[in-house]
N, C-alpha and C. Protein backbone atom coordinates (compact mmCIF):
# COMPACT_ATOMS: atom_id res chain seq x y z
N UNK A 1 120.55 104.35 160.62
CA UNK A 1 121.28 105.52 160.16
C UNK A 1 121.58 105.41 158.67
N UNK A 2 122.06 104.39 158.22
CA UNK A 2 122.23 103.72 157.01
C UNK A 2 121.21 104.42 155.88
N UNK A 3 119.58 103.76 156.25
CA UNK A 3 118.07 104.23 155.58
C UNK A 3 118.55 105.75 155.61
N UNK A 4 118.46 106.72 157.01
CA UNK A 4 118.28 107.93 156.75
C UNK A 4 119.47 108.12 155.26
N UNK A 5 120.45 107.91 155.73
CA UNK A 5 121.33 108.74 154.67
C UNK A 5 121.06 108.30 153.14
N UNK A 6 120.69 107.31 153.22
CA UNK A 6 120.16 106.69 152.10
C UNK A 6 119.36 107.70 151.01
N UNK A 7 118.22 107.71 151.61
CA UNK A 7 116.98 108.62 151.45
C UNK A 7 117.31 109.80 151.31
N UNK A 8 118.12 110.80 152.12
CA UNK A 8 118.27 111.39 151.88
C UNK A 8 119.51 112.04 150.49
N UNK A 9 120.22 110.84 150.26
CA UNK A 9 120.88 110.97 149.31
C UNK A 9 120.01 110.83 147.98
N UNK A 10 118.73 109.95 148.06
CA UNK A 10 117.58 109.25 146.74
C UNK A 10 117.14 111.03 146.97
N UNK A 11 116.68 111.76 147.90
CA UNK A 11 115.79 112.93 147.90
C UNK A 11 116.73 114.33 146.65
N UNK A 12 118.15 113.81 147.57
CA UNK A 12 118.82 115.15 146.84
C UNK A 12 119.45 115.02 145.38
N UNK A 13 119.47 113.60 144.96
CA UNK A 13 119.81 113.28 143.56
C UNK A 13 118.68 113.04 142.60
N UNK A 14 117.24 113.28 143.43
CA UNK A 14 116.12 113.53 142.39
C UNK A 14 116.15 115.33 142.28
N UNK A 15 116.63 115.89 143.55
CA UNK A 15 116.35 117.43 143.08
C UNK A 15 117.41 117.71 142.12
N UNK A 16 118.34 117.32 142.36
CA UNK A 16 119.74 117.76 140.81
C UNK A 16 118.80 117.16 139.51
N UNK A 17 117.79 116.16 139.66
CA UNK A 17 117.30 115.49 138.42
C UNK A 17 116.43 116.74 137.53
N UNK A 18 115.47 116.90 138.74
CA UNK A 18 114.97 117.64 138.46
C UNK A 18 114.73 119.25 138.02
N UNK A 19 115.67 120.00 138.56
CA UNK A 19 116.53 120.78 138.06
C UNK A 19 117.40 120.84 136.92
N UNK A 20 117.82 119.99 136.49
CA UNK A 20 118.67 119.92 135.13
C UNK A 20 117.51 119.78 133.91
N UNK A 21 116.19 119.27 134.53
CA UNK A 21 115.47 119.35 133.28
C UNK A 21 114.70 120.26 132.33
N UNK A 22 114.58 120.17 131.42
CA UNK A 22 114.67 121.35 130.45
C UNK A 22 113.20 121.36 130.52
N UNK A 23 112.74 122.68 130.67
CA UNK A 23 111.34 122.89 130.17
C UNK A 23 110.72 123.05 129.39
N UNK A 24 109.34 122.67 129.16
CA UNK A 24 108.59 122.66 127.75
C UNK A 24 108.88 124.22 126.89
N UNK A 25 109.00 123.51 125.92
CA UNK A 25 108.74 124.47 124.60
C UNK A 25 107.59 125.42 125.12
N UNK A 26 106.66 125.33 125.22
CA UNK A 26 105.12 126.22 125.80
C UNK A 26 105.75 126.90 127.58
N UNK A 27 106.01 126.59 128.15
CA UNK A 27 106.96 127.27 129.43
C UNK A 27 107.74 127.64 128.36
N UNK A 28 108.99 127.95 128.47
CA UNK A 28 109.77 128.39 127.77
C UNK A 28 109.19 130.25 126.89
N UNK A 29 108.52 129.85 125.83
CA UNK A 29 107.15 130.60 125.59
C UNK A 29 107.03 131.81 125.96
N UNK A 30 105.85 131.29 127.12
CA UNK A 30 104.81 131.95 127.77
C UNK A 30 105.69 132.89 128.83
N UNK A 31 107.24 132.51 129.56
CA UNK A 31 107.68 133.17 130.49
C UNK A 31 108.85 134.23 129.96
N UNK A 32 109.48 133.42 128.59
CA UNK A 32 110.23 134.53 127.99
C UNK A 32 110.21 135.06 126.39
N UNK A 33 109.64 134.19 125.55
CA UNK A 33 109.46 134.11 124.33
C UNK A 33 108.32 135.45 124.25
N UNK A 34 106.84 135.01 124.99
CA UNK A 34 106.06 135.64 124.38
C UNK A 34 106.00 136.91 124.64
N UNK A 35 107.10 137.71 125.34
CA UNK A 35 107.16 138.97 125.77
C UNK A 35 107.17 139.97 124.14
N UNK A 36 107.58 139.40 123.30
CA UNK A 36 107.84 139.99 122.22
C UNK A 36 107.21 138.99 121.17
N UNK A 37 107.02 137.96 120.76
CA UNK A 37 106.45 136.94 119.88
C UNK A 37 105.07 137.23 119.61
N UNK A 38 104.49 137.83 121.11
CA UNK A 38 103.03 137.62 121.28
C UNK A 38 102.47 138.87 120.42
N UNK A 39 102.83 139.74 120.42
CA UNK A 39 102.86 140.80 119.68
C UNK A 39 103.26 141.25 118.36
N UNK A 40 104.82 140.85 118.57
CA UNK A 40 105.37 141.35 116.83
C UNK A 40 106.55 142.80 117.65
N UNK A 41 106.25 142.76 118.57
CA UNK A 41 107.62 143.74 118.99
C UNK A 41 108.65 143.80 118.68
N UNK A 42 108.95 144.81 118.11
CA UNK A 42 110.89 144.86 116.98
C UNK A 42 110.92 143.95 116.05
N UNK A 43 109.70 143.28 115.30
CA UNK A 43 109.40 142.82 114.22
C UNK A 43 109.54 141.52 114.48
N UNK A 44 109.59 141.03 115.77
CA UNK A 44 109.44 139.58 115.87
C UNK A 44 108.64 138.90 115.02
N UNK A 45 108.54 137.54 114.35
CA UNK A 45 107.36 137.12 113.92
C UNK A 45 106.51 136.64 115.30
N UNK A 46 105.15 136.85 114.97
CA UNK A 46 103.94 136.91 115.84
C UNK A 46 103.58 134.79 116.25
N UNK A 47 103.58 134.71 117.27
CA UNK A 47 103.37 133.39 117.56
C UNK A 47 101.90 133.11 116.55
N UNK A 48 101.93 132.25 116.27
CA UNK A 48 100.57 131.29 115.52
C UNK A 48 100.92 132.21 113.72
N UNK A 49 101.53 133.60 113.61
CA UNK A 49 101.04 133.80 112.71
C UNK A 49 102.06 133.47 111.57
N UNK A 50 101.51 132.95 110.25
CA UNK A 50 101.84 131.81 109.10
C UNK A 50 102.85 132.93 108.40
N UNK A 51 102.39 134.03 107.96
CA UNK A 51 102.72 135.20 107.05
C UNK A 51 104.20 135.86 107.98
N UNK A 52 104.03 135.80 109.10
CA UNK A 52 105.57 136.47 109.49
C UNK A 52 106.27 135.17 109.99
N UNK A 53 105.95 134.14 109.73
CA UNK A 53 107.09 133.08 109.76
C UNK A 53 107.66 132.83 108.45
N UNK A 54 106.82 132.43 107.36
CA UNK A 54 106.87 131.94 106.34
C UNK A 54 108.31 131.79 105.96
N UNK A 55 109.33 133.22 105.69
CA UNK A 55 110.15 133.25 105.12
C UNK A 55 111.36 132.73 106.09
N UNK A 56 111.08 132.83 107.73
CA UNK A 56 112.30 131.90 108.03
C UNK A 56 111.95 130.16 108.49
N UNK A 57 110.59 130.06 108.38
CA UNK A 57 110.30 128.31 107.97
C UNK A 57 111.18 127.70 107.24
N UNK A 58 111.46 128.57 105.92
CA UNK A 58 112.06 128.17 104.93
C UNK A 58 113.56 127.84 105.04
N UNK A 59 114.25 129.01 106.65
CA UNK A 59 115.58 129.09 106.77
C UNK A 59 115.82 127.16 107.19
N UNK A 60 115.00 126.77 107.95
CA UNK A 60 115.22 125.50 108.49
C UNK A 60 114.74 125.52 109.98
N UNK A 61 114.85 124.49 110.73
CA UNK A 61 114.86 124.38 112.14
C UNK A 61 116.09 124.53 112.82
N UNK A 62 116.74 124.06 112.49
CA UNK A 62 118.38 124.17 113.30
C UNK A 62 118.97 125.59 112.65
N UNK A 63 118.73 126.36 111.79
CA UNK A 63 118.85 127.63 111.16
C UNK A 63 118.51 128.58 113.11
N UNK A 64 117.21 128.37 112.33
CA UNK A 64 116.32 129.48 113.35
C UNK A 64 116.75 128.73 114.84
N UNK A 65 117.26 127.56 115.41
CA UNK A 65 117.21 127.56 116.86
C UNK A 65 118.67 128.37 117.12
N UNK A 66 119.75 127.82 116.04
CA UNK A 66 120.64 128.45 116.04
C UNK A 66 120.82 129.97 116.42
N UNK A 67 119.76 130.83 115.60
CA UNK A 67 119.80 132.13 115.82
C UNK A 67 119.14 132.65 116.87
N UNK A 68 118.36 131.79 117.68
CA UNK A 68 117.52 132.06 118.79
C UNK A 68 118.66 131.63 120.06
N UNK A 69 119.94 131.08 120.02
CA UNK A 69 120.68 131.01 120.94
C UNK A 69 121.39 131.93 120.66
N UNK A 70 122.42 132.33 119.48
CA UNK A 70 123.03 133.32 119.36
C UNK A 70 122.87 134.76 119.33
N UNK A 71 121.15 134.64 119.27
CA UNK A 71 120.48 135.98 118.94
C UNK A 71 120.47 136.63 117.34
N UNK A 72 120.02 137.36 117.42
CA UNK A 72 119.74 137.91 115.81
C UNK A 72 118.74 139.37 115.63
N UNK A 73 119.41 140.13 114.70
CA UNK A 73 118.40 141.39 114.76
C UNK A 73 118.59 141.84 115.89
N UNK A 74 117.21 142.12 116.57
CA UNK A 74 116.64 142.92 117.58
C UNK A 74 116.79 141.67 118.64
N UNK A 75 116.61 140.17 118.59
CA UNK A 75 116.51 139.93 119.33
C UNK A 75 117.71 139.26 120.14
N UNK A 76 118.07 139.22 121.65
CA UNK A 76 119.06 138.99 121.82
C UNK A 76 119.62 137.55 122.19
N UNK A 77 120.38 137.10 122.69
CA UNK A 77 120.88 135.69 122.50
C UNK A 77 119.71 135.12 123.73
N UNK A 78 118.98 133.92 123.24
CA UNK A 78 118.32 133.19 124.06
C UNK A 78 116.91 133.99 124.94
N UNK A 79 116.54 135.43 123.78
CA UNK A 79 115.87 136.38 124.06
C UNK A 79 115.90 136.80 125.35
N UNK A 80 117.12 137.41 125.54
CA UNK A 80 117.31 137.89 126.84
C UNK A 80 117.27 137.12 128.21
N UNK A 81 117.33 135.96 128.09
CA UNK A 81 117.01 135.08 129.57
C UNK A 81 118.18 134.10 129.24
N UNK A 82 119.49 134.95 129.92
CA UNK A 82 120.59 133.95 130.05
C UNK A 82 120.56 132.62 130.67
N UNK A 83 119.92 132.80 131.71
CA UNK A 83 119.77 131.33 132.56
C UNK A 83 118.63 130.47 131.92
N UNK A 84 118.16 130.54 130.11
CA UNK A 84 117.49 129.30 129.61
C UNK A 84 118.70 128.49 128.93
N UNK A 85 118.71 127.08 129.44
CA UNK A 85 119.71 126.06 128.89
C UNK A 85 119.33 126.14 126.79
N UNK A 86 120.20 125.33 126.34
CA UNK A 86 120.39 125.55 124.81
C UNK A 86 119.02 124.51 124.56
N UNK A 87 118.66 123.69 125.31
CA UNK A 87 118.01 122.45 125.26
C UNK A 87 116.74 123.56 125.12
N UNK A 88 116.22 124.39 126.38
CA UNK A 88 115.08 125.29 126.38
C UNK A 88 114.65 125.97 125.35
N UNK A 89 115.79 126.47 124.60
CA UNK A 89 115.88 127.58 123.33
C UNK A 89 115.37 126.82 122.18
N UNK A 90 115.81 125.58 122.24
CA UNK A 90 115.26 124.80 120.98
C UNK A 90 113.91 124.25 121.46
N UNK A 91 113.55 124.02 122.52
CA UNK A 91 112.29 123.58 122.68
C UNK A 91 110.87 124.64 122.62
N UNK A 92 111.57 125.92 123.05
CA UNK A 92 110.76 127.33 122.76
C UNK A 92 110.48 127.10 121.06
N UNK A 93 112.03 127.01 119.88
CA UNK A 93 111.51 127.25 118.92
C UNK A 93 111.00 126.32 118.37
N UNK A 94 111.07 124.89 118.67
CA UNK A 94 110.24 123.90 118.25
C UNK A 94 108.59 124.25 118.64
N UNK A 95 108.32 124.72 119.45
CA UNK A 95 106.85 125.01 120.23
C UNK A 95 106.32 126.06 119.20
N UNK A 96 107.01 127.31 118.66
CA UNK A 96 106.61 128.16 118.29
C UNK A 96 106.31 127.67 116.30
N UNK A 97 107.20 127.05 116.12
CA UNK A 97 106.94 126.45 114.66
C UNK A 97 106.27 125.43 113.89
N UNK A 98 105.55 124.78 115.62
CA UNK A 98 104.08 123.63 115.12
C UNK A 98 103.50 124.65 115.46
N UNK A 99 103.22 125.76 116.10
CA UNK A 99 101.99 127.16 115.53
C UNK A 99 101.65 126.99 114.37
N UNK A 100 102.49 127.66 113.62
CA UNK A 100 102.66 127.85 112.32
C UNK A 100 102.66 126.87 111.29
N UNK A 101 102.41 125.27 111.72
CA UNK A 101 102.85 124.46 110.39
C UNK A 101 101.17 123.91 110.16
């Protein structure tokens, strides 16, 4: 009885593990980023492209993740997908700014 509960305690403290973990920059992306990135919608800058990043490259990295949690412009805090952790938001904009470098 001991083993079962055991195991089953190792089963359900890998699913909290796994669940708390933050997803790639590229997930992140592809499920909420590129709804508007991929394009240029409401003047997003365009994923990969150099010319509509350029001028907030320059703001910094912690600038731009900053404003990608708080939102900015058109776009809204954490681009509309409340349930991405702060960890996700920076890993989206880390993903999107080796495009561009």
């Amino acid at each position: 009885m001991r083993t079962i509960v055991a195991g089953a305690l190792a089963l359900a403290l890998l699913g909290v593990a796994s669940a708390a973990a933050a997803r790639s920059g590229e997930e992140v992306y592809g499920t909420t980023c590129a709804a508007c990135h991929a394009t240029g919608v409401a003047g997003a800058p365009r994923y990969g492209n150099k010319a509509d990043w350029a001028a907030r490259v320059k703001l910094g990295k912690d600038a731009l993740r900053a404003s990608a949690i708080k939102g900015k412009g058109a776009m809204p805090p954490r681009g509309g997908n409340d349930k991405l952790s702060e960890s996700e938001v920076r890993n989206a904009v880390d993903h999107m700014l080796k495009a561009v470098r």
